[in-house]
C-alpha atoms as a PDB file:
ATOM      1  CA  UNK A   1       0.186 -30.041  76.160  1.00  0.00           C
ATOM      2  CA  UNK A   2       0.439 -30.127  80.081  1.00  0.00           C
ATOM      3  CA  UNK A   3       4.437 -30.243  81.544  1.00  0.00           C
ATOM      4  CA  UNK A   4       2.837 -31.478  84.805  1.00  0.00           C
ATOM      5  CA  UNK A   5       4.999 -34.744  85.920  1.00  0.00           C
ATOM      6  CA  UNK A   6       4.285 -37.399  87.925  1.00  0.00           C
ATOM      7  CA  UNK A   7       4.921 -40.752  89.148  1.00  0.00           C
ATOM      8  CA  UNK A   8       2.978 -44.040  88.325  1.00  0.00           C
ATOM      9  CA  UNK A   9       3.434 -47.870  89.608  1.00  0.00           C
ATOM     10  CA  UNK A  10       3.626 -49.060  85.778  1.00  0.00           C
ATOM     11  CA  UNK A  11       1.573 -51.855  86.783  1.00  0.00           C
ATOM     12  CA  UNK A  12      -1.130 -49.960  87.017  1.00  0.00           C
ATOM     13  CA  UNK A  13      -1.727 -48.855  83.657  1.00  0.00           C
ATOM     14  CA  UNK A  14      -5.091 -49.428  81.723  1.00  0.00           C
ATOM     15  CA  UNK A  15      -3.089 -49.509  78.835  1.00  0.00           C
ATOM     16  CA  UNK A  16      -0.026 -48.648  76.348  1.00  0.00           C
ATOM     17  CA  UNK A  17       1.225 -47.510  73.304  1.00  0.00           C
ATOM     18  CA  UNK A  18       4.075 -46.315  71.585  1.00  0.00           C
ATOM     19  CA  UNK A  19       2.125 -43.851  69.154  1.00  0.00           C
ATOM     20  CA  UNK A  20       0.231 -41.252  71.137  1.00  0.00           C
ATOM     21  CA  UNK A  21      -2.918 -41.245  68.795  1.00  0.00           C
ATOM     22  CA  UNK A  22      -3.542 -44.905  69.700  1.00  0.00           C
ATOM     23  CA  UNK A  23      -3.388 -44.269  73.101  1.00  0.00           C
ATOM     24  CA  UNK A  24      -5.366 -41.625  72.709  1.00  0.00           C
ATOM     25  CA  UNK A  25      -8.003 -43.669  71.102  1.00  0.00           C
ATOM     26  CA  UNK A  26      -8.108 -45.982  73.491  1.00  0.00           C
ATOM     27  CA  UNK A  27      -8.780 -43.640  76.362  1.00  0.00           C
ATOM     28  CA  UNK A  28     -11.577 -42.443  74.713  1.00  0.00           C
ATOM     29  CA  UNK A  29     -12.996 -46.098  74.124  1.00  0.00           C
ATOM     30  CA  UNK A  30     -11.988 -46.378  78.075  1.00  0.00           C
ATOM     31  CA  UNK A  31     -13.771 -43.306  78.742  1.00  0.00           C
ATOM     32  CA  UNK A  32     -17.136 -43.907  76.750  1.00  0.00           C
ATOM     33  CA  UNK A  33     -17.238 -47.066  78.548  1.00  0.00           C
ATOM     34  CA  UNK A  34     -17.064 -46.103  82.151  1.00  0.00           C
ATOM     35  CA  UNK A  35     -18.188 -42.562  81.841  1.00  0.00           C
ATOM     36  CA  UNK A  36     -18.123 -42.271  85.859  1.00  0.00           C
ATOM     37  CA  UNK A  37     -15.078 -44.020  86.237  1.00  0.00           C
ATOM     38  CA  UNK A  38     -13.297 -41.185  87.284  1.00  0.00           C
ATOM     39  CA  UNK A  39     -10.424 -38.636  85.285  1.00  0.00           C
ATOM     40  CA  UNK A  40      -8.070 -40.310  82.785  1.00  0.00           C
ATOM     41  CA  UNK A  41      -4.520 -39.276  81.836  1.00  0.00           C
ATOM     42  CA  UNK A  42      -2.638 -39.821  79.252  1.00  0.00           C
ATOM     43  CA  UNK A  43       0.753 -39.789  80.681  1.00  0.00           C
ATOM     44  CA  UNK A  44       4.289 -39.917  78.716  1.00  0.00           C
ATOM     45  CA  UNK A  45       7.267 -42.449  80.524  1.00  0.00           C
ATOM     46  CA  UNK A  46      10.277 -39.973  80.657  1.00  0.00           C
ATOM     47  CA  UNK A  47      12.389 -42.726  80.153  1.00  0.00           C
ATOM     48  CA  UNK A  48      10.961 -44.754  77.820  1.00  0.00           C
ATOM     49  CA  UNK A  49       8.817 -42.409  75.770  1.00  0.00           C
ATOM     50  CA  UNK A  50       6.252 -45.341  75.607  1.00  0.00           C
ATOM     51  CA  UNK A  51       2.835 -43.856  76.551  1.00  0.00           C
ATOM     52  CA  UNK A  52       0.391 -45.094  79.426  1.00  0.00           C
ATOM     53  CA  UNK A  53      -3.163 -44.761  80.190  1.00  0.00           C
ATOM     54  CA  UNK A  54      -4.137 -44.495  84.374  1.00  0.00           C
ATOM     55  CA  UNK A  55      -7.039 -43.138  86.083  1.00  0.00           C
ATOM     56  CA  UNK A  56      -5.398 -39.486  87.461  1.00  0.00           C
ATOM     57  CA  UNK A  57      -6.322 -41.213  91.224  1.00  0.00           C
ATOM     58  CA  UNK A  58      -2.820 -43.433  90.668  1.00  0.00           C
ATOM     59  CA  UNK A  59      -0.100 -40.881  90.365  1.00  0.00           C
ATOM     60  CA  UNK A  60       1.983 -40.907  93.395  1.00  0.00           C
ATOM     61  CA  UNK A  61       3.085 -37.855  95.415  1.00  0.00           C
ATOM     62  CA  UNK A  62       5.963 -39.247  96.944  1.00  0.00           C
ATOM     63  CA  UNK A  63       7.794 -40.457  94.346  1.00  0.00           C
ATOM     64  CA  UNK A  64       7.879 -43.830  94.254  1.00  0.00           C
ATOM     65  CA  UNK A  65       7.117 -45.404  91.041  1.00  0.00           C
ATOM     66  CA  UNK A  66       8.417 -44.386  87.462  1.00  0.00           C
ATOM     67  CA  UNK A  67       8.444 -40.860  86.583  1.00  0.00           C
ATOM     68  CA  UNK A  68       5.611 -39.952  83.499  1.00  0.00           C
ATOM     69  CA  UNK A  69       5.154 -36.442  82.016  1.00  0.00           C
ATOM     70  CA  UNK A  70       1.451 -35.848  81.857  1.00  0.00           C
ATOM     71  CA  UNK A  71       0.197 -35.745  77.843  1.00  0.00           C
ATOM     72  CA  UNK A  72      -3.379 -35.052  77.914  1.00  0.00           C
ATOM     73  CA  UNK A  73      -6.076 -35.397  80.719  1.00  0.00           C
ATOM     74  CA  UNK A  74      -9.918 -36.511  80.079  1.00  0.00           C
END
């Protein structure tokens, strides 16, 4: 498990889940689909606990949208 956090514009979330193994699953089904999409993350809302999907080309470096703690990266 990565401890890396970072910030995401929730809006721009492939998808969501509450349970981590669906979310998994459906980065994989995101992934198989769009092979050269670019990097996916699997990324944990530190408030929420809800889990999101983004391409890793979203997170923010200045700290403007809602703080995530990074789950799994494919």
């Amino acid at each position: 498990m990565n401890n890396e956090n970072v910030f995401f514009n929730p809006g721009d979330a492939i998808a969501s889940s509450h349970d981590f193994k669906e979310a998994r699953r459906s980065a994989q089904i995101i992934k198989a689909d769009k092979p050269t999409a670019g990097q996916i993350v699997i990324a944990q809302n530190a408030k929420s606990g809800k889990y999101a999907i983004y391409f890793a080309d979203k997170a923010s470096d200045d700290k403007h949208g809602e703080p995530y703690k990074i789950t799994e990266k494919l």
